[in-house]
C-alpha atoms as a PDB file:
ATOM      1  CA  UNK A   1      20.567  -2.054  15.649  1.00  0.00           C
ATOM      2  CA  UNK A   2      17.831  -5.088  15.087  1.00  0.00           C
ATOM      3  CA  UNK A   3      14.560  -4.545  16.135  1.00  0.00           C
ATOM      4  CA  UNK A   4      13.676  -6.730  19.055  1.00  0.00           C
ATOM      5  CA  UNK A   5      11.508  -9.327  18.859  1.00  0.00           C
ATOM      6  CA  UNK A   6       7.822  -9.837  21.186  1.00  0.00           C
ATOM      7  CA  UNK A   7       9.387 -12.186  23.358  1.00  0.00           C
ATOM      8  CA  UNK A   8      12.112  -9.593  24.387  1.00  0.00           C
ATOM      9  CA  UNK A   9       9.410  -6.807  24.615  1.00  0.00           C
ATOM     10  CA  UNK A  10       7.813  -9.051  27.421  1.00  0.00           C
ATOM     11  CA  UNK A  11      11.041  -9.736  28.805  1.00  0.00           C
ATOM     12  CA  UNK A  12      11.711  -6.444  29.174  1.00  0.00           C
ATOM     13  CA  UNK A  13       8.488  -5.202  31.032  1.00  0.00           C
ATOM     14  CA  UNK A  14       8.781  -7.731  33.285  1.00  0.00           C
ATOM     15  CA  UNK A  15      12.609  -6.862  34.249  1.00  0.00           C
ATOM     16  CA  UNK A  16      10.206  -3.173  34.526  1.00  0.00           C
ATOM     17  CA  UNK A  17       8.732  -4.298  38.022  1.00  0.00           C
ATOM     18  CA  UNK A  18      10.911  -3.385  40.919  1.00  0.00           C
ATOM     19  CA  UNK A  19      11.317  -3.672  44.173  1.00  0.00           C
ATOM     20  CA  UNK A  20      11.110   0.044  45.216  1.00  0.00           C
ATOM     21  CA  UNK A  21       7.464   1.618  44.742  1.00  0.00           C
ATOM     22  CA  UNK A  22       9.120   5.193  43.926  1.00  0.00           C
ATOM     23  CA  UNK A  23      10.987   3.544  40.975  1.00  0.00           C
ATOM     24  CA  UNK A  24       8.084   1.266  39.695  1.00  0.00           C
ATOM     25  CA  UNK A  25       5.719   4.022  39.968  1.00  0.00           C
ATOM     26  CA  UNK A  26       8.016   5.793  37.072  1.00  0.00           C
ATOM     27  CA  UNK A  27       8.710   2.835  35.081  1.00  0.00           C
ATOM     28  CA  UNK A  28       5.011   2.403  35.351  1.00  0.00           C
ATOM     29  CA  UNK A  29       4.139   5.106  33.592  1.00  0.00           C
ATOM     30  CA  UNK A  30       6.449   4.858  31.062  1.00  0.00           C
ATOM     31  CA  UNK A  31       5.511   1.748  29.767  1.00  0.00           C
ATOM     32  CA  UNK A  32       1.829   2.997  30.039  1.00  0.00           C
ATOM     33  CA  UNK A  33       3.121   6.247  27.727  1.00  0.00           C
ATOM     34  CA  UNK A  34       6.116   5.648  25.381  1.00  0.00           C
ATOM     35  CA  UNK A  35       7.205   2.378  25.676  1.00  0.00           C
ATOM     36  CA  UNK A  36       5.703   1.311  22.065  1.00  0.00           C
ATOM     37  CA  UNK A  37       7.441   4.165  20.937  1.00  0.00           C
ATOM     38  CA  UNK A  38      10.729   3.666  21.981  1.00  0.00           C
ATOM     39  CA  UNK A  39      13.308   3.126  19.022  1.00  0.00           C
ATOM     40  CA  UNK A  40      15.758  -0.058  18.979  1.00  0.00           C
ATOM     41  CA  UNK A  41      18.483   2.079  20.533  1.00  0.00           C
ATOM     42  CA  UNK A  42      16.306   3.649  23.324  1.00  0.00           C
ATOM     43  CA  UNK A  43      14.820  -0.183  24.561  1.00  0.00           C
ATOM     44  CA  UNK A  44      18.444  -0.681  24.454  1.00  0.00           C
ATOM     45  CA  UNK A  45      19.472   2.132  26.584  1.00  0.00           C
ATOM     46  CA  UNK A  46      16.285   1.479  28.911  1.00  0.00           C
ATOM     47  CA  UNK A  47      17.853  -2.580  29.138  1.00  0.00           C
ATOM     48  CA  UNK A  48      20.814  -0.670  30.428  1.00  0.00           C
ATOM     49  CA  UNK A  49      19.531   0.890  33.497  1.00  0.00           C
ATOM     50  CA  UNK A  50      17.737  -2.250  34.310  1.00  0.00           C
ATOM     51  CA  UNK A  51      20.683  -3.838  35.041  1.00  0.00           C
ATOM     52  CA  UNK A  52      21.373  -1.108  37.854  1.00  0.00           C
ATOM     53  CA  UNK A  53      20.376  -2.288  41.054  1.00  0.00           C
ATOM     54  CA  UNK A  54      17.208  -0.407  42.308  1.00  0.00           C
ATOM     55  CA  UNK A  55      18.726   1.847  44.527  1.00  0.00           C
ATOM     56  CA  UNK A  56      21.317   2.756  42.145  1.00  0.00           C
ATOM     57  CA  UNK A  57      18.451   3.230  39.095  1.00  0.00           C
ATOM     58  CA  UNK A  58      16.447   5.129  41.571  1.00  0.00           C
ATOM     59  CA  UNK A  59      18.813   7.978  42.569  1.00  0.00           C
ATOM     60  CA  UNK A  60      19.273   8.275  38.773  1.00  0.00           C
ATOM     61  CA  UNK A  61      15.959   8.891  37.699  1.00  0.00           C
ATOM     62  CA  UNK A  62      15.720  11.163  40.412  1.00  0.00           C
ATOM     63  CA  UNK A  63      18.414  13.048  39.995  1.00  0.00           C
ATOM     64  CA  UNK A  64      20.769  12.490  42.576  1.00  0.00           C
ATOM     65  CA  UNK A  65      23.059  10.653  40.948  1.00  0.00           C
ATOM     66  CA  UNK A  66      24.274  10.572  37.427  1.00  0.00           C
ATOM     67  CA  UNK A  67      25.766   8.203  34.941  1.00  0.00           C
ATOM     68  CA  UNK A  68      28.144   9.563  32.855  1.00  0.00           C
ATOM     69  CA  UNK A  69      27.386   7.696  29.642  1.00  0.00           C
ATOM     70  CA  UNK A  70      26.103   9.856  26.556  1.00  0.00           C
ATOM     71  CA  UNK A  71      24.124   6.602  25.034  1.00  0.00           C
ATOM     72  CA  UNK A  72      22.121   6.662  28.124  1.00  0.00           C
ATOM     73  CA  UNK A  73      21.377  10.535  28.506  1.00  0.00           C
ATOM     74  CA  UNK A  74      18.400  10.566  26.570  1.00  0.00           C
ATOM     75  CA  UNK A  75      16.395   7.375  28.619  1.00  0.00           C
ATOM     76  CA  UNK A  76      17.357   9.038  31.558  1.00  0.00           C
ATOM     77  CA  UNK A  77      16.283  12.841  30.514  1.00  0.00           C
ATOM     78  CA  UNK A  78      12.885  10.767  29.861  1.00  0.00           C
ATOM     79  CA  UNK A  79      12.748   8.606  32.881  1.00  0.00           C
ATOM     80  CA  UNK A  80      12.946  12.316  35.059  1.00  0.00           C
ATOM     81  CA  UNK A  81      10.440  13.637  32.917  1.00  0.00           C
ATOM     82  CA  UNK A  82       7.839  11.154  34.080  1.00  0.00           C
END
């Protein structure tokens, strides 16, 4: 996978902000903590679940629902550790 570019980075934070508190609250804090760590795949996993409506994303992080996707398991097992 290609590395992504600044633009994208910024693109990508920005999608970060959501509408729910709960859910920004934990995207918060991981772009405060890992998200200049993240490897190509991870942002690409994390671009993923920002397509999920916030609901959706939210009952994923927190556990109550689950995607059944192994290219996803890790950003998830993250997002609930936050």
């Amino acid at each position: 996978m290609t590395e992504f570019d600044p633009i994208e980075l910024k693109r990508i934070r920005w999608r970060s902000r959501r509408g729910l508190l709960e859910l920004d609250l934990v995207l918060s804090k991981l772009l405060e903590t890992h998200f200049d760590s993240l490897t190509p795949a991870e942002l690409a996993a994390y671009q993923r679940l920002l397509e999920l409506p916030d609901t959706d994303f939210l009952d994923v992080v927190n556990g109550k629902a689950d995607i059944d996707d192994a290219e996803l398991e890790g950003m998830i097992a993250l997002l609930r550790s936050l």
